[in-house]
Protein backbone atom coordinates (compact mmCIF):
# COMPACT_ATOMS: atom_id res chain seq x y z
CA UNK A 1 -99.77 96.89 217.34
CA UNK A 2 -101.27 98.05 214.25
CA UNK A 3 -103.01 101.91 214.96
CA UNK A 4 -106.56 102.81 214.43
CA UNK A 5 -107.53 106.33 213.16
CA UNK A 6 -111.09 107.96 212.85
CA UNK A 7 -112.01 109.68 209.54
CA UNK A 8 -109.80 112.86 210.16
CA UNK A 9 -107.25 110.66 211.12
CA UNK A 10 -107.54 110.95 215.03
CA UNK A 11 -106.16 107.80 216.77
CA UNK A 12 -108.89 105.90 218.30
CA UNK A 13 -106.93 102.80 219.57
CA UNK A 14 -104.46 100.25 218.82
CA UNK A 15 -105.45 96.76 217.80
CA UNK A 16 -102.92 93.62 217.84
CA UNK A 17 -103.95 90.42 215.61
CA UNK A 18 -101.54 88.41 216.70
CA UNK A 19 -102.51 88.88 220.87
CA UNK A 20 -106.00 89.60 220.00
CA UNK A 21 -105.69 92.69 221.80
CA UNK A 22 -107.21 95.94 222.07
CA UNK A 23 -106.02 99.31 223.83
CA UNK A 24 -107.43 102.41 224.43
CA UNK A 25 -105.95 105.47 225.70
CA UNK A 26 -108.46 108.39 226.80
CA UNK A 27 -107.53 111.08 229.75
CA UNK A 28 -105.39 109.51 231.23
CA UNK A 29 -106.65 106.06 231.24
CA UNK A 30 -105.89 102.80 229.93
CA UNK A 31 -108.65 100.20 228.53
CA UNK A 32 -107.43 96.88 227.18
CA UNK A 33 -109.77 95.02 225.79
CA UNK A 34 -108.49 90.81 224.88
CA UNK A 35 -110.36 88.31 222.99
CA UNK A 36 -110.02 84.39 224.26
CA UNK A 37 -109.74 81.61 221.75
CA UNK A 38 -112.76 80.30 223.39
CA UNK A 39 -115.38 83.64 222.47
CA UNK A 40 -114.43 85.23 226.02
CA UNK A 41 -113.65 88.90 226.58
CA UNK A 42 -111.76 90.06 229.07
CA UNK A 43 -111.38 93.99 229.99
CA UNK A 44 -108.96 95.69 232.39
CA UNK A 45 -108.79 99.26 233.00
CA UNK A 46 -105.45 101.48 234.34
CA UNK A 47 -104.42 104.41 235.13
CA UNK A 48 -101.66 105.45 232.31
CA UNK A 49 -98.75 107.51 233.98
């Protein structure tokens, strides 16, 4: 997972090429965003304890 920082270097989320992955973090709760080979998207959303 490579991180992904805002322009005063806040982390926004973490992105992974290789999974084609996306996660974000925010209060307490856990997006994941993943991109098919075929053009589908796929989102799931947890609670991060």
């Amino acid at each position: 997972m490579q991180d992904v920082r805002n322009a005063v270097g806040k982390l926004v989320c973490r992105a992974d090429g290789k999974s084609h992955r996306v996660e974000i973090v925010r209060k307490g709760q856990l997006t994941v965003v993943s991109f098919g080979r075929n053009g589908s998207v796929r989102v799931t959303n947890a609670s991060k304890q």
